[in-house]
Protein backbone atom coordinates (compact mmCIF):
# COMPACT_ATOMS: atom_id res chain seq x y z
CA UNK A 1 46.84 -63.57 5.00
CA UNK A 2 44.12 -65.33 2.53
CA UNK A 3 44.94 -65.31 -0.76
CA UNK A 4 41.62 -64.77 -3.11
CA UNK A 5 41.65 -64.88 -6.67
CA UNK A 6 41.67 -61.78 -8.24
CA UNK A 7 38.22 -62.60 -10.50
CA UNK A 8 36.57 -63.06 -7.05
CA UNK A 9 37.81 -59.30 -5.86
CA UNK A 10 36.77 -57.57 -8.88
CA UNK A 11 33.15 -59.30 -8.78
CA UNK A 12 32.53 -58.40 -5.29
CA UNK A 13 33.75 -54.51 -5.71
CA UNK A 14 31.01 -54.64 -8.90
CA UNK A 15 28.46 -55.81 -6.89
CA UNK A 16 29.31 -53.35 -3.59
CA UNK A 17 29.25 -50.59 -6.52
CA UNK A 18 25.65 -52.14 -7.80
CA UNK A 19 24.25 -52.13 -4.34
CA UNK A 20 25.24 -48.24 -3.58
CA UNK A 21 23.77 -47.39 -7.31
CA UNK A 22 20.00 -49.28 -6.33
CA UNK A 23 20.33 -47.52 -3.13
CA UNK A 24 20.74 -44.23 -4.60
CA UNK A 25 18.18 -44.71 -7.33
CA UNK A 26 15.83 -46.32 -4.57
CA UNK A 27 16.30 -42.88 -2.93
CA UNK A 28 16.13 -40.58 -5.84
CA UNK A 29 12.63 -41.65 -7.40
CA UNK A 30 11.39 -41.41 -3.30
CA UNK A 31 12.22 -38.26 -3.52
CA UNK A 32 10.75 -37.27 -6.73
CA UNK A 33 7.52 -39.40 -5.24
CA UNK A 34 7.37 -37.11 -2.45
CA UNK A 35 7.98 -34.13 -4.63
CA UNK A 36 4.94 -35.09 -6.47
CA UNK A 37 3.16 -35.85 -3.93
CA UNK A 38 3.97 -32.38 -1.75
CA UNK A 39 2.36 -30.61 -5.71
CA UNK A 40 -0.65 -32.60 -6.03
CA UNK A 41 -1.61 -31.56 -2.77
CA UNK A 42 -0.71 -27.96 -3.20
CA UNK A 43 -2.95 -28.04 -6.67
CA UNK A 44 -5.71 -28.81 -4.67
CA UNK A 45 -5.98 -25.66 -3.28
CA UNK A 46 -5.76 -24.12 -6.44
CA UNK A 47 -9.89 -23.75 -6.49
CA UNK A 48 -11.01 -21.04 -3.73
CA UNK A 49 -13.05 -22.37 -1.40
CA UNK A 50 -15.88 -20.10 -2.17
CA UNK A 51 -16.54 -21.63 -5.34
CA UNK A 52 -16.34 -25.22 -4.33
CA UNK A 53 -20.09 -25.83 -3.87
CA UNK A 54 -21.01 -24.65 -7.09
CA UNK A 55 -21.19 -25.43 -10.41
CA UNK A 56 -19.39 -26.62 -12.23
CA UNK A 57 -17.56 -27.62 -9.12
CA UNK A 58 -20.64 -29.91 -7.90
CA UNK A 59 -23.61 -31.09 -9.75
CA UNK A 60 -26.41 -28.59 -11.48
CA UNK A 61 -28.88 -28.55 -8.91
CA UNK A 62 -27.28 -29.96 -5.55
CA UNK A 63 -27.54 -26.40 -3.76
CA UNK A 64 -29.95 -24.04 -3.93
CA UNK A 65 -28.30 -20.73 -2.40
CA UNK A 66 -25.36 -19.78 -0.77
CA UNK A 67 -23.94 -17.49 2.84
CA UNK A 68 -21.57 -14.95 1.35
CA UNK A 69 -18.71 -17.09 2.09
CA UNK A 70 -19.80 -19.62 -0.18
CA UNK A 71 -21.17 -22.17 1.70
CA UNK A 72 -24.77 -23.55 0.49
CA UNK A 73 -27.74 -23.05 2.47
CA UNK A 74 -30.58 -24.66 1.00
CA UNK A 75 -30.23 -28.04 -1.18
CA UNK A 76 -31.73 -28.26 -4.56
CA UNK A 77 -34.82 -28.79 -3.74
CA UNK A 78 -35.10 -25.20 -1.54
CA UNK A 79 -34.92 -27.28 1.75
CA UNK A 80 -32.45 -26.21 4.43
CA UNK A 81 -29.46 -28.31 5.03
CA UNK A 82 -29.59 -30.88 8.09
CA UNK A 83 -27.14 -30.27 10.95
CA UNK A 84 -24.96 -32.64 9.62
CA UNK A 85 -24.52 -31.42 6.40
CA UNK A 86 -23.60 -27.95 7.45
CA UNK A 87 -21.04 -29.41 9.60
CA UNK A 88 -19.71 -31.55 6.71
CA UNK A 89 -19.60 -28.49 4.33
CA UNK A 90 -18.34 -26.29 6.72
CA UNK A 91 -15.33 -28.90 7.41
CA UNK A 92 -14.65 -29.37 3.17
CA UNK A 93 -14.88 -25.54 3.21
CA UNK A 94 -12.17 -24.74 5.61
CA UNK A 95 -9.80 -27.59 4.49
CA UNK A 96 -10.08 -26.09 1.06
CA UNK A 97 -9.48 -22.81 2.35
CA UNK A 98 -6.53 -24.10 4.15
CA UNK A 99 -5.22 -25.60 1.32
CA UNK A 100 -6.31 -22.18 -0.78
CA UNK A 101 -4.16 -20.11 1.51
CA UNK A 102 -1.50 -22.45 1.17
CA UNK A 103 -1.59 -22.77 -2.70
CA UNK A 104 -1.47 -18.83 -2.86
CA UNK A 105 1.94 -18.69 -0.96
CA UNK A 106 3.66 -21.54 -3.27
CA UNK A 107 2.61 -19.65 -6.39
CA UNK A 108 4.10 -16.11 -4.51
CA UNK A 109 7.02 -18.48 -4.01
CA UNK A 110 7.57 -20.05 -7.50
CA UNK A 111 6.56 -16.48 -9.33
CA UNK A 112 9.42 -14.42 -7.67
């Protein structure tokens, strides 16, 4: 048996106790990070994706007309939209309307 003075004991039991506190804290604000996070992304969908290529949404004047889903057909200008623009629009479209659907079923969720 080691004796160890008693000063020693109590200082290393303080700092055991300081290291589980950090930890928990450490864990705590990543959770409220995450939290954050998981709403941010779930407010993103708040705007239907029908209404995200026009204005106010996007610039006066950057589309010219729109499919009935939304989705613009002709630039400002009257010009049709290249290839890859459709396919770019087409992809913002459904990821807003994936984040739309999911946006809807968090606000069922937090009304009830």
């Amino acid at each position: 048996m080691k004796l160890v003075d008693p000063v020693d004991l109590i200082r290393a039991r303080e700092e055991k106790r300081a290291q589980v506190a950090g930890k928990a804290a450490k864990k705590a604000a990543s959770t409220e990070a995450e939290k954050l996070r998981k709403l941010e992304k779930v407010l993103k969908g708040k705007l239907p994706p029908g209404e995200m290529f026009q204005p106010p949404n996007v610039p006066e004047g950057a589309y010219g007309s729109w499919n009935e889903d939304g989705l613009p057909l002709t630039d400002g200008a009257g010009k049709e939209l290249s290839k890859n623009q459709v396919k770019k629009t087409v992809k913002e479209w459904t990821l807003q309307k994936k984040l739309h659907e999911e946006y809807m079923e968090w606000e069922r969720q937090n009304v009830e």
